[in-house]
C-alpha atoms as a PDB file:
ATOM      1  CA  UNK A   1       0.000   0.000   0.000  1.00  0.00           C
ATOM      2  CA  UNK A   2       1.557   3.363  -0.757  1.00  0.00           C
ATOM      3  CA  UNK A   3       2.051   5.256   2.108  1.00  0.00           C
ATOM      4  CA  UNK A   4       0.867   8.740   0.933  1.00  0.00           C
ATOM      5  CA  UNK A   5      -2.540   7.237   0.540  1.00  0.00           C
ATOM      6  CA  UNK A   6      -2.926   5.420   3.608  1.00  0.00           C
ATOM      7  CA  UNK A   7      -5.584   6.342   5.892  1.00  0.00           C
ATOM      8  CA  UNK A   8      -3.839   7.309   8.854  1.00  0.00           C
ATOM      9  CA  UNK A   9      -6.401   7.414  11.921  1.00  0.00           C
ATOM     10  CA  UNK A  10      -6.896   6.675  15.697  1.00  0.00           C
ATOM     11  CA  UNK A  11      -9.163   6.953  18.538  1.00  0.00           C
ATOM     12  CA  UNK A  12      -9.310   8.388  21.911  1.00  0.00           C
ATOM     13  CA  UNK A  13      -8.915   6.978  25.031  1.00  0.00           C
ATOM     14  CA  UNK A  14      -8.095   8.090  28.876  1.00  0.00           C
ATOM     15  CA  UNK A  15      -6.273  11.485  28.742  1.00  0.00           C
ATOM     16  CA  UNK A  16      -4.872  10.292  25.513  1.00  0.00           C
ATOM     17  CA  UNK A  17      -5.518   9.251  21.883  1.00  0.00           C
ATOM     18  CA  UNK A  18      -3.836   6.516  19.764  1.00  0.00           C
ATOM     19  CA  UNK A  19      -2.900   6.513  16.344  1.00  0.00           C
ATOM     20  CA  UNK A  20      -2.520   4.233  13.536  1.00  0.00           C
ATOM     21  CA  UNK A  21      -0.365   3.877  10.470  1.00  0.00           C
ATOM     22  CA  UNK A  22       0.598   1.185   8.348  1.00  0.00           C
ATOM     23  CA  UNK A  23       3.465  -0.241  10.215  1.00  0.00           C
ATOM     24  CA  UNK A  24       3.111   1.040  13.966  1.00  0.00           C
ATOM     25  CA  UNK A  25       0.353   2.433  16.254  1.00  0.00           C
ATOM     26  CA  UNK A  26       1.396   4.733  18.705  1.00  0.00           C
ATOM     27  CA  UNK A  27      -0.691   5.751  21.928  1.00  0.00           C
ATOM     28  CA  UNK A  28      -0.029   8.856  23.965  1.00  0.00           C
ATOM     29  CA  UNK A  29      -1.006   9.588  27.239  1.00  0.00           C
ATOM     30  CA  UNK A  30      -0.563  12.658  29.372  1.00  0.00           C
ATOM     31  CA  UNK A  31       0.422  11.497  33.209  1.00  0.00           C
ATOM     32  CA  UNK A  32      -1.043  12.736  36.066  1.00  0.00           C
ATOM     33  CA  UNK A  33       2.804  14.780  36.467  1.00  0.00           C
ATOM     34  CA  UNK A  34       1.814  16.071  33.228  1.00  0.00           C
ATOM     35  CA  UNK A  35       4.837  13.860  31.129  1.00  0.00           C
ATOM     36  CA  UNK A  36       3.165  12.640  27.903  1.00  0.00           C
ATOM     37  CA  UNK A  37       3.927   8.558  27.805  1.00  0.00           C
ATOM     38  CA  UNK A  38       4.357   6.993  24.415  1.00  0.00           C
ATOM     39  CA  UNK A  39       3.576   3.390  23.994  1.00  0.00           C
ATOM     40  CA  UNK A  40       4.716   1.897  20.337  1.00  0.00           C
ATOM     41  CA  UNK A  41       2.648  -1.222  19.180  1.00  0.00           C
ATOM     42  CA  UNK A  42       4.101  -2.912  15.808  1.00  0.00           C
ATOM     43  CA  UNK A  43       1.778  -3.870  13.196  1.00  0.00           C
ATOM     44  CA  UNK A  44       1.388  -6.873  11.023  1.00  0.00           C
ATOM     45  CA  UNK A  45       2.279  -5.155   7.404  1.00  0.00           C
ATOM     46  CA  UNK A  46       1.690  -8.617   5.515  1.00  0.00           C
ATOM     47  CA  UNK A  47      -1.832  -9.331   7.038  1.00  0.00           C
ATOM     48  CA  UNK A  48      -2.958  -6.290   6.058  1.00  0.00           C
ATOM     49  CA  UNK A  49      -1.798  -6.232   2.683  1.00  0.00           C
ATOM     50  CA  UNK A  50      -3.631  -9.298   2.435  1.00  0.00           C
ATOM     51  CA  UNK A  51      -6.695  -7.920   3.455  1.00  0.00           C
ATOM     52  CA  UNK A  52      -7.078  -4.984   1.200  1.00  0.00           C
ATOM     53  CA  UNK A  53      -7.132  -7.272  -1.599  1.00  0.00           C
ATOM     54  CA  UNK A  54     -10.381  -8.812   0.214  1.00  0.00           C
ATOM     55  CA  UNK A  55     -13.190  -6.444  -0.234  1.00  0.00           C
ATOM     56  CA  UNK A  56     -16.339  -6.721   2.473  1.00  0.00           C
ATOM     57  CA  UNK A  57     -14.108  -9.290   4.235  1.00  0.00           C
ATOM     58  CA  UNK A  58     -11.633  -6.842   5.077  1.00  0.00           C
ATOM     59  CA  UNK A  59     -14.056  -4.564   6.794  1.00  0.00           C
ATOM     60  CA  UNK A  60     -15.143  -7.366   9.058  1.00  0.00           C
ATOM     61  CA  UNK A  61     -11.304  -8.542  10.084  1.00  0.00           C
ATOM     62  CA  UNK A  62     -10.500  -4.898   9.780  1.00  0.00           C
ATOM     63  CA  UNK A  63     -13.550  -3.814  12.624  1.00  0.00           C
ATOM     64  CA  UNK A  64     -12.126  -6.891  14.989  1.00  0.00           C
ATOM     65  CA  UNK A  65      -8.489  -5.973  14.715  1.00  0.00           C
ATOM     66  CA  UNK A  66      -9.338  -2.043  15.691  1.00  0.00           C
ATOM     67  CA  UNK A  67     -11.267  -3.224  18.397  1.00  0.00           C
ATOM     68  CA  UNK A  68      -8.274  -5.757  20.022  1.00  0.00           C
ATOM     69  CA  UNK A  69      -6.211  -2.741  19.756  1.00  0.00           C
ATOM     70  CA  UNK A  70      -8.373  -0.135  21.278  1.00  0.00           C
ATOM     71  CA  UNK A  71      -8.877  -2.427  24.069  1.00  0.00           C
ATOM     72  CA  UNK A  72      -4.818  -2.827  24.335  1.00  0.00           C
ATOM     73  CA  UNK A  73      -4.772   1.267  24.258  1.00  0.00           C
ATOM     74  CA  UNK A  74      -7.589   1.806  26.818  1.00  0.00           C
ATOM     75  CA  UNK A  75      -5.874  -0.452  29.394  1.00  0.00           C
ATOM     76  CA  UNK A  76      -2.493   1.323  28.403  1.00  0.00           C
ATOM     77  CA  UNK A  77      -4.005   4.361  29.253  1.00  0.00           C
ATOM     78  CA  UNK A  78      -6.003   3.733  32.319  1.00  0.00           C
ATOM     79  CA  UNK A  79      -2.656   1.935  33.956  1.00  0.00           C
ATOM     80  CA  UNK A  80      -1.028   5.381  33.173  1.00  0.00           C
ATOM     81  CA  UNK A  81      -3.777   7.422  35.030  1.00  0.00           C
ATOM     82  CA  UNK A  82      -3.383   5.084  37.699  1.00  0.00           C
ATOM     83  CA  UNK A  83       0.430   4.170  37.847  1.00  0.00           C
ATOM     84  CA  UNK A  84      -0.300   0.542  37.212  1.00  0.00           C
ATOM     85  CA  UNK A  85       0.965  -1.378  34.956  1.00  0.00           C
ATOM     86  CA  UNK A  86      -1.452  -4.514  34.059  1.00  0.00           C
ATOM     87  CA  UNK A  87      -1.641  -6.518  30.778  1.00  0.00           C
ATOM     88  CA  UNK A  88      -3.965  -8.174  29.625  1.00  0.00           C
ATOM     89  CA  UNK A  89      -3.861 -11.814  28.604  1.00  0.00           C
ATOM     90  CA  UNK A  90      -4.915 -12.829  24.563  1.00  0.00           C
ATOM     91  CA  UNK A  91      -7.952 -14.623  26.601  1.00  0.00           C
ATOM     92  CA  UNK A  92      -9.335 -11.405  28.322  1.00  0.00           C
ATOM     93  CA  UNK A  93      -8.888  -9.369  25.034  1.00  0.00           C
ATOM     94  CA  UNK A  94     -10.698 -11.571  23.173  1.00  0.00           C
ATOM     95  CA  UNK A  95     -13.164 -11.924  25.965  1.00  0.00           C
ATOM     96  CA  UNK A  96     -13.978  -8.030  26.686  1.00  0.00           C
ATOM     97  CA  UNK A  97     -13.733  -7.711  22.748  1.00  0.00           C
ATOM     98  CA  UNK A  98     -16.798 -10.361  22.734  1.00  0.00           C
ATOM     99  CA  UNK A  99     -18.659  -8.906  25.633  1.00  0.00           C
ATOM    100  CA  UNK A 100     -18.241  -5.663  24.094  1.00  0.00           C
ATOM    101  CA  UNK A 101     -20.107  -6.387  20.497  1.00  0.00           C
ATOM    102  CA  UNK A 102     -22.594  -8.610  22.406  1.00  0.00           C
ATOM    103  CA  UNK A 103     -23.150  -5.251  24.573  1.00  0.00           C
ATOM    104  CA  UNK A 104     -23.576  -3.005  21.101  1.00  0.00           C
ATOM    105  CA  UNK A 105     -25.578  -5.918  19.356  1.00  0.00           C
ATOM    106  CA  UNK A 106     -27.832  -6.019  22.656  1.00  0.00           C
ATOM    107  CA  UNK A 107     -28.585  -2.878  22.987  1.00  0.00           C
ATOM    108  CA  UNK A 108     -28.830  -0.877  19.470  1.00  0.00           C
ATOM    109  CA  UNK A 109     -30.246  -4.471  17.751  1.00  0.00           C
ATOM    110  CA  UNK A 110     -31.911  -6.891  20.060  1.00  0.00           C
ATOM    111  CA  UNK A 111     -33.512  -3.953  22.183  1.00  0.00           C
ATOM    112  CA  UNK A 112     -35.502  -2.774  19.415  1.00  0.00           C
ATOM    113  CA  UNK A 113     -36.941  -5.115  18.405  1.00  0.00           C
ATOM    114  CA  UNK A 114     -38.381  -6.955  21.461  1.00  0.00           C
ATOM    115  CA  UNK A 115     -40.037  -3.460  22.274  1.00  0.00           C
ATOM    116  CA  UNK A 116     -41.138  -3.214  18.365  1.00  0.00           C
ATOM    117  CA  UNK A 117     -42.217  -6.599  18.411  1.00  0.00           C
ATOM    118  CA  UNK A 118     -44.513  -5.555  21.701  1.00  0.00           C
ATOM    119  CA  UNK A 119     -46.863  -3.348  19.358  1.00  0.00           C
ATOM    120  CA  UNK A 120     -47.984  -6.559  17.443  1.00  0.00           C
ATOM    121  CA  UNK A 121     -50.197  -7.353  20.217  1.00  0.00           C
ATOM    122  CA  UNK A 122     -51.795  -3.816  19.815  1.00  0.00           C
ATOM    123  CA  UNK A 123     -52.671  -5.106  16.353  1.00  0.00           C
ATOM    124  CA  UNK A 124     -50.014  -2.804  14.426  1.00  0.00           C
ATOM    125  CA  UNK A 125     -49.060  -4.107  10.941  1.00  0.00           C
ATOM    126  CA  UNK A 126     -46.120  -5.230  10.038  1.00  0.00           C
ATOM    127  CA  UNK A 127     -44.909  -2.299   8.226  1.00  0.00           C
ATOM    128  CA  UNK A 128     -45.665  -0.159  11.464  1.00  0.00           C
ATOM    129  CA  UNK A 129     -43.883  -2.728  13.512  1.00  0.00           C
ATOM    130  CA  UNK A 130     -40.758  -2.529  10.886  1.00  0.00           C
ATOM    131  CA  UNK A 131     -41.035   1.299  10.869  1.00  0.00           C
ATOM    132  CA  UNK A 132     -40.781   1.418  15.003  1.00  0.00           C
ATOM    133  CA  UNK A 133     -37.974  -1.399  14.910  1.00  0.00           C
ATOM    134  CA  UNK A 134     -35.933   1.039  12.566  1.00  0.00           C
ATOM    135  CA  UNK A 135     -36.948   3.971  14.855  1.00  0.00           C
ATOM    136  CA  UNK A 136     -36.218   2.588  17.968  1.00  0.00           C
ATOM    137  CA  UNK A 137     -32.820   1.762  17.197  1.00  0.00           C
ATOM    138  CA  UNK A 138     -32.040   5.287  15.581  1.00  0.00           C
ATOM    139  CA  UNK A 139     -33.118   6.872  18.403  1.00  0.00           C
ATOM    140  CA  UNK A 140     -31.453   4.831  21.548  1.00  0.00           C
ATOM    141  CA  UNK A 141     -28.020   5.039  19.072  1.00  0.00           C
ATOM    142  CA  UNK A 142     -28.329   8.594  18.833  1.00  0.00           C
ATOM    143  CA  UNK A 143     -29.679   8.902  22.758  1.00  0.00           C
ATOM    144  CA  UNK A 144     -26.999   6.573  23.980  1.00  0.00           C
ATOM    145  CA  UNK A 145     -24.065   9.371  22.337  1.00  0.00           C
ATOM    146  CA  UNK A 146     -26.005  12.116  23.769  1.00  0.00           C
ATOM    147  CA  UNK A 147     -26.518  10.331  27.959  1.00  0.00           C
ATOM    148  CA  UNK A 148     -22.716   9.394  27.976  1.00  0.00           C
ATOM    149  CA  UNK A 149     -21.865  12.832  26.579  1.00  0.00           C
ATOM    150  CA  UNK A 150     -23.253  14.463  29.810  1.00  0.00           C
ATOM    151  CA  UNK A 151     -20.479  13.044  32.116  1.00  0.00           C
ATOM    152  CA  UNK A 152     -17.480  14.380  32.589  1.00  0.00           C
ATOM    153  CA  UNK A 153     -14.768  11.721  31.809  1.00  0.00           C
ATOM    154  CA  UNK A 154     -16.273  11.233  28.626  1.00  0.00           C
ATOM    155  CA  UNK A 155     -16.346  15.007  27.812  1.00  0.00           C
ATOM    156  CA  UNK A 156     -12.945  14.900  28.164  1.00  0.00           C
ATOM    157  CA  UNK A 157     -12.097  11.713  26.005  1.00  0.00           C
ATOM    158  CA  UNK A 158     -14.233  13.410  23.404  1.00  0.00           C
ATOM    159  CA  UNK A 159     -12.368  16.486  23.606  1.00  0.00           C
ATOM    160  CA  UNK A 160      -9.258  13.878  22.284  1.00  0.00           C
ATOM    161  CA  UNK A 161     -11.819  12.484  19.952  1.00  0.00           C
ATOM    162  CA  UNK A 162     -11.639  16.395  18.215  1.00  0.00           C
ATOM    163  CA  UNK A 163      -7.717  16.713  18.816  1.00  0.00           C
ATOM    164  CA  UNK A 164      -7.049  13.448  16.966  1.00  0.00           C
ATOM    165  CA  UNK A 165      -9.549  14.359  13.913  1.00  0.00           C
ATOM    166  CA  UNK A 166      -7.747  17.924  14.226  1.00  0.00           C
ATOM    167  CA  UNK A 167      -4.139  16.678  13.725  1.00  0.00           C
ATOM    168  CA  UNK A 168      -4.811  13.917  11.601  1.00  0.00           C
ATOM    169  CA  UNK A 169      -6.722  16.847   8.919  1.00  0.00           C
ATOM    170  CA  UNK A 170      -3.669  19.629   9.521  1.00  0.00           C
ATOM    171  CA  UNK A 171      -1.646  16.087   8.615  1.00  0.00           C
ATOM    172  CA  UNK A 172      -3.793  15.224   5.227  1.00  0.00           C
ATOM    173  CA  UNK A 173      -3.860  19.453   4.802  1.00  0.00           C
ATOM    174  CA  UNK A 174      -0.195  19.127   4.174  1.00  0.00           C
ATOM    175  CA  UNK A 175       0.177  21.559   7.334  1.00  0.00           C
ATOM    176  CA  UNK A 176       2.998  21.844  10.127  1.00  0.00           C
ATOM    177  CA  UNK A 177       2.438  19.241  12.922  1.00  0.00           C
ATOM    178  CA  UNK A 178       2.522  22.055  15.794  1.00  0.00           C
ATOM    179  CA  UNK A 179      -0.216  23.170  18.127  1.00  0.00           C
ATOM    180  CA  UNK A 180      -0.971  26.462  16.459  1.00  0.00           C
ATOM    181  CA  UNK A 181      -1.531  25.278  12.955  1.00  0.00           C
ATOM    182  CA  UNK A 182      -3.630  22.311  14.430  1.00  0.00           C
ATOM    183  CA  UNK A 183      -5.880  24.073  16.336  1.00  0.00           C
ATOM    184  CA  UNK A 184      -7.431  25.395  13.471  1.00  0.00           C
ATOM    185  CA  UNK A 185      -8.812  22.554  12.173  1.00  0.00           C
ATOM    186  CA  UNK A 186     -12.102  21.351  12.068  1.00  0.00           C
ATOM    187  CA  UNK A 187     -13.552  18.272  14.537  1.00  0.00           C
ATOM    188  CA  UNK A 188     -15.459  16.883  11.675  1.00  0.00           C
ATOM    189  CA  UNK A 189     -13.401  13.841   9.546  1.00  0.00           C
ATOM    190  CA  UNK A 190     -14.821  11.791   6.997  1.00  0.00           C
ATOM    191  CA  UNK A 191     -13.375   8.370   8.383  1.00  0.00           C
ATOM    192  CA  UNK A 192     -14.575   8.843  12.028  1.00  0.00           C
ATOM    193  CA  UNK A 193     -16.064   5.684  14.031  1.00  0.00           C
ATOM    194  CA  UNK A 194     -19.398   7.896  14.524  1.00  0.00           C
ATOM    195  CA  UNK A 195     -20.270   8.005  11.030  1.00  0.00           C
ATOM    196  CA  UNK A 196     -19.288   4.415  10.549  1.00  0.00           C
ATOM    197  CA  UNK A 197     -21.842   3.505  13.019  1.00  0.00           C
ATOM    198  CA  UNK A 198     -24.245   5.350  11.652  1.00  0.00           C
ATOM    199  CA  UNK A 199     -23.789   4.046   8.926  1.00  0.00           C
ATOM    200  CA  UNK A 200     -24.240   0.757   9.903  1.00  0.00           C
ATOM    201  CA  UNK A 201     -27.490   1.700  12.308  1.00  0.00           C
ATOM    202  CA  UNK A 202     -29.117   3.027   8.874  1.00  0.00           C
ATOM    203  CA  UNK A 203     -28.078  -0.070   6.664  1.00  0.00           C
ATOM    204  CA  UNK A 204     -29.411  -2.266   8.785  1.00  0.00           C
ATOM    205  CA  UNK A 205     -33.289  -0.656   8.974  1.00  0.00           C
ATOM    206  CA  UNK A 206     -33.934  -1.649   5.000  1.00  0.00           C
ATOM    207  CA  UNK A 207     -31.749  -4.968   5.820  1.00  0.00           C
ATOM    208  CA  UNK A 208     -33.283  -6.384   9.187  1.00  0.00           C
ATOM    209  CA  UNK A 209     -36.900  -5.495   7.397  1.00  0.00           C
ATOM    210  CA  UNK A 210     -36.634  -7.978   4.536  1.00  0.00           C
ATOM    211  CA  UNK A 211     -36.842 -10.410   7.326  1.00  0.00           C
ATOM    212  CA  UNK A 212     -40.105  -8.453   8.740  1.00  0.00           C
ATOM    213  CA  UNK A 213     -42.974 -11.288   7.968  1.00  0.00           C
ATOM    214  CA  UNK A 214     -40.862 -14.350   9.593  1.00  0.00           C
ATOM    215  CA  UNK A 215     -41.060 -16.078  12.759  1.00  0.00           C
ATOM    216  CA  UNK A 216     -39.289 -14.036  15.588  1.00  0.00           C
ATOM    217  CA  UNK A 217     -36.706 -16.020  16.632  1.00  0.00           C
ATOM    218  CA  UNK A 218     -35.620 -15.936  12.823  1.00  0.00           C
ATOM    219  CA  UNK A 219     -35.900 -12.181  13.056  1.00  0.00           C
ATOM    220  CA  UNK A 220     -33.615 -12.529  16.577  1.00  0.00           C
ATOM    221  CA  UNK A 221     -31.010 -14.506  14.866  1.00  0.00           C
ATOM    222  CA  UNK A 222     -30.763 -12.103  12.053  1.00  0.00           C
ATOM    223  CA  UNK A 223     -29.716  -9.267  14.504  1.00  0.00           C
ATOM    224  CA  UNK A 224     -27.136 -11.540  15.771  1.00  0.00           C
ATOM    225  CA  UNK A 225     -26.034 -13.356  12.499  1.00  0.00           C
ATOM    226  CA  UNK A 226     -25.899 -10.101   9.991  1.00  0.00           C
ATOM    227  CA  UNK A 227     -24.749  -7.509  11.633  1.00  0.00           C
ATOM    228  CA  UNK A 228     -21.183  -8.226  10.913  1.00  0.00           C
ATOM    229  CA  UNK A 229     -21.845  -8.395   7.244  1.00  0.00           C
ATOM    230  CA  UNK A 230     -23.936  -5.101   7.450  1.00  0.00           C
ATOM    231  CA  UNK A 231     -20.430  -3.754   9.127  1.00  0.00           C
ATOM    232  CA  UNK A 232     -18.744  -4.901   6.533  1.00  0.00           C
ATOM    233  CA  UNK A 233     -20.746  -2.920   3.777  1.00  0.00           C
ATOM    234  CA  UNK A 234     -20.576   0.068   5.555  1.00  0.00           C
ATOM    235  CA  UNK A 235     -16.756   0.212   5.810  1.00  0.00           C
ATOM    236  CA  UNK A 236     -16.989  -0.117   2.372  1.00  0.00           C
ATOM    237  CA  UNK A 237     -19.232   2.750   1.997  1.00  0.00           C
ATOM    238  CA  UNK A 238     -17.105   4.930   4.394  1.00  0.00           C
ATOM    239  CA  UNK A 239     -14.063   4.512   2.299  1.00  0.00           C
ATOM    240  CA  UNK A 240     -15.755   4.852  -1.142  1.00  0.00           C
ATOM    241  CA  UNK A 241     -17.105   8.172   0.531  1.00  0.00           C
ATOM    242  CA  UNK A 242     -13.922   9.342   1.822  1.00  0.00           C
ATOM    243  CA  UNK A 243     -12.069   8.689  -1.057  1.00  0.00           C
ATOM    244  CA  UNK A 244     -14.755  11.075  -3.208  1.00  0.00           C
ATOM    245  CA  UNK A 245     -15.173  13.354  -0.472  1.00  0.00           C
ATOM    246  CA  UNK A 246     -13.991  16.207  -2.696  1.00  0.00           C
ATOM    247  CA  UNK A 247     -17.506  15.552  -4.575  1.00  0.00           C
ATOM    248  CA  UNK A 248     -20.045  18.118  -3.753  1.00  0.00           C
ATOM    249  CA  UNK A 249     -22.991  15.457  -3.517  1.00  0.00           C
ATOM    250  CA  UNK A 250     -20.770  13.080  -1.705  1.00  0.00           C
ATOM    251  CA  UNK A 251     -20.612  15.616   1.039  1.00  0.00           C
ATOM    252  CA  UNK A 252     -24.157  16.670   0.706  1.00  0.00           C
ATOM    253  CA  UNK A 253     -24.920  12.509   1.140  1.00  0.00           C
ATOM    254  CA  UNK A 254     -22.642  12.521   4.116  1.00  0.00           C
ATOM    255  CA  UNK A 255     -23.954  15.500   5.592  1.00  0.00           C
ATOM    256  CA  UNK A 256     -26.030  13.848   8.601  1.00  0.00           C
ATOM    257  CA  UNK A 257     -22.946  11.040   9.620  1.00  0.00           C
ATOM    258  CA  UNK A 258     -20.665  14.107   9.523  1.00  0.00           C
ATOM    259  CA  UNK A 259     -23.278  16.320  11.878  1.00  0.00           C
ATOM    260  CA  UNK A 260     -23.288  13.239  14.383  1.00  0.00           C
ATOM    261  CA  UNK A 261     -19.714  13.565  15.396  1.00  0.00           C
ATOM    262  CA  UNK A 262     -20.370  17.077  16.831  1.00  0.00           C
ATOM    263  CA  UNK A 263     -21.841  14.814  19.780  1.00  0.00           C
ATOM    264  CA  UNK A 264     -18.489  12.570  19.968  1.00  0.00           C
ATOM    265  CA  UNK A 265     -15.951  15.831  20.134  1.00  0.00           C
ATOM    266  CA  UNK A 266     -15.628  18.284  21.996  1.00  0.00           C
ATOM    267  CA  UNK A 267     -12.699  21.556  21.383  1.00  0.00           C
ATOM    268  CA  UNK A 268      -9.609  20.231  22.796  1.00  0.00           C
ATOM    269  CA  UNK A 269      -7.512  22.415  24.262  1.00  0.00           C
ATOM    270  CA  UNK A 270      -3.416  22.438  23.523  1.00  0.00           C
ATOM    271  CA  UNK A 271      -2.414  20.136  26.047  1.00  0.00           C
ATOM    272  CA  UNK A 272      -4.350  17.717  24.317  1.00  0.00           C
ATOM    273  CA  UNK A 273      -3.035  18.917  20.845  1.00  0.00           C
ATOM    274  CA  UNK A 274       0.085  17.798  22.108  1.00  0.00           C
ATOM    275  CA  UNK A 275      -0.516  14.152  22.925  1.00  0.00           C
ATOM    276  CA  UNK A 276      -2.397  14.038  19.587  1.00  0.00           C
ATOM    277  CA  UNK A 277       0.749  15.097  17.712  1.00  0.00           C
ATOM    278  CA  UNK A 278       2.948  13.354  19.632  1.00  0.00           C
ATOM    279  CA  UNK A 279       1.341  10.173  18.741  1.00  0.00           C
ATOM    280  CA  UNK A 280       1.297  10.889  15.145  1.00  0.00           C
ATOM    281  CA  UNK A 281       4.629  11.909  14.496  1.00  0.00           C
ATOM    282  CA  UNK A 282       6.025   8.263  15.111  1.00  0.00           C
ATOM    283  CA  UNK A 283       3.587   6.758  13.121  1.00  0.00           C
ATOM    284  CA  UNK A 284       4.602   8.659  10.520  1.00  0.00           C
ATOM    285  CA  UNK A 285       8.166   8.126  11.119  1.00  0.00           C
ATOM    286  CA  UNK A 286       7.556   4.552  10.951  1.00  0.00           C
ATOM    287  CA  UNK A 287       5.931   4.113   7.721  1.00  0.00           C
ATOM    288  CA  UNK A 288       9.027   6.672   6.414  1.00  0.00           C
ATOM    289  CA  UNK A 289       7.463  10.115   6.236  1.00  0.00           C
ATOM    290  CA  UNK A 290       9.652  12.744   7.021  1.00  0.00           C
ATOM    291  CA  UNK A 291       8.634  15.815   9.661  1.00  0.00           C
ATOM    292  CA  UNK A 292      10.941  18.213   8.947  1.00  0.00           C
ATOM    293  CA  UNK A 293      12.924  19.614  11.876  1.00  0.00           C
ATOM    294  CA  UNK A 294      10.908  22.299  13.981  1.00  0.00           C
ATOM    295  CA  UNK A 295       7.188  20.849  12.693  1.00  0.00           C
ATOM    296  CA  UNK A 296       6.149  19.811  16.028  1.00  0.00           C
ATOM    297  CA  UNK A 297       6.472  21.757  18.694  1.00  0.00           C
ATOM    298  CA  UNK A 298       5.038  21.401  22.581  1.00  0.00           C
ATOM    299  CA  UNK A 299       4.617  23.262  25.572  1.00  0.00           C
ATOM    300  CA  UNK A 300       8.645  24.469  27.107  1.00  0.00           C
ATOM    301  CA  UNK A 301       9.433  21.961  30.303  1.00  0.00           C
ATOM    302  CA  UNK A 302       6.836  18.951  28.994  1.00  0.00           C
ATOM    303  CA  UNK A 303       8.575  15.998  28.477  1.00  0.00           C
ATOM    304  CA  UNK A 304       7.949  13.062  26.437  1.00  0.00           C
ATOM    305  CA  UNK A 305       8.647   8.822  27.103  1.00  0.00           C
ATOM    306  CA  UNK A 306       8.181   5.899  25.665  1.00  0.00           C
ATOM    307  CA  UNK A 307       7.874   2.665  27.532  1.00  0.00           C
END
């Protein structure tokens, strides 16, 4: 994969954000002291060469492997808020990775349509009954974003949701990697998570409704069964999108995935610019990009580590 095209991205996590390139991910975390602690994870180069030559298939291996390493960050990040230092076994990854899509399948899938499968003995139709299924899960997905947005650890994590869209733009702008030229980007990206799960909230209402007229548990199962093949179309979707992005009705189609992430950021301020940078700029290194001397730049007396 050439380099210059590759999608660089991350997420956000405790008083840090991660961020991924083609041959490393790198997570930074500001300290309660206030040091900003790097943490360098190597990636598997070869697998994913492999899987770009699999469309759909890739999304779903793609969607797995981003979740065993935001687990791996989050627990990176919470031992640094905490001084511990814990790590997890392959087991409890891929144990809190199930428990965590059985939570989102549970909730945004399985919810909706027990309570939409209550109005059948109100004699609704079945078209009503699909209509309040589709409903439903629209609006506890969009309700969820908005109930953990009031609390005030997540405010912050969202605040480096917006620093890690900001650098990764001033990055793809072709802009210096310092705090002033950073901070005025916008929050919104084309490739965010949000919109992905949107995305994937919206494909399955047309989906989930072809199996409307059979028996429920069939209509169960199919919550369970397709949703990773319904994730799998909407990567594809998402990159098809942000590769045309530049397309005037591409944006106009996008327009309501991109409004959503104004309820996953938040403004950072520079302190957080900082960790977002200084986990970029070694995934950068990594895959052989050059930052020219005096590109970054942080706060005088803050001090950066790896471990």
């Amino acid at each position: 994969m050439d380099v210059k095209r590759f999608p660089y991205g991350g997420q956000a996590v405790l008083e840090g954000v991660m961020m991924r390139g083609l041959r490393q991910a790198t997570i930074a975390v500001r300290s309660p002291e206030g040091e900003i602690i790097l943490k360098h994870e190597q990636l598997n180069v070869t697998r994913r060469h492999v899987w770009e030559r699999m469309p759909f298939l890739r999304g779903m291996l793609a969607l797995w492997d981003a979740l065993n390493l935001g687990i791996r960050a989050l627990t990176f990040s919470s031992n640094v808020a905490l001084g511990e230092d814990t790590q997890p076994s392959n087991g409890m990854m891929a144990g809190t990775v199930v428990v965590s899509l059985g939570f989102s399948i549970g909730l945004f899938f399985v919810v909706p349509l027990l309570l939409s499968n209550l109005l059948t003995g109100f004699g609704a139709t079945l078209l009503l009954r699909d209509a309040a299924d589709g409903a439903l899960r629209l609006l506890i997905f969009v309700g969820y974003l908005l109930l953990i947005g009031r609390m005030p650890d997540i405010q912050r994590v969202f605040a480096y949701h917006g620093a890690e869209h900001k650098t990764i733009n001033a990055y793809e702008a072709g802009a210096p990697l310092t705090v002033e030229s950073t901070r005025r980007f916008t929050l919104i990206h084309p490739r965010c998570g949000t919109s992905f799960l949107l995305v994937v909230v919206l494909l399955s209402i047309p989906i989930f409704a072809l199996f409307g007229g059979m028996p429920f548990i069939v209509r169960l199962l199919s919550r369970i069964v397709l949703v990773p093949a319904i994730a799998a179309i909407a990567y594809e979707l998402l990159r098809l999108s942000a590769a045309h992005y530049y397309r005037s009705w591409v944006r106009t189609l996008v327009a309501p995935s991109l409004a959503l992430q104004r309820l996953t950021t938040r403004e950072p301020d520079d302190t957080m610019l900082e960790v977002a940078i200084a986990a970029l700029v070694p995934v950068l290194a990594a895959d052989g990009v050059a930052v020219q001397a005096g590109e970054t730049a942080f706060t005088p007396g803050v001090s950066v580590a790896s471990v």
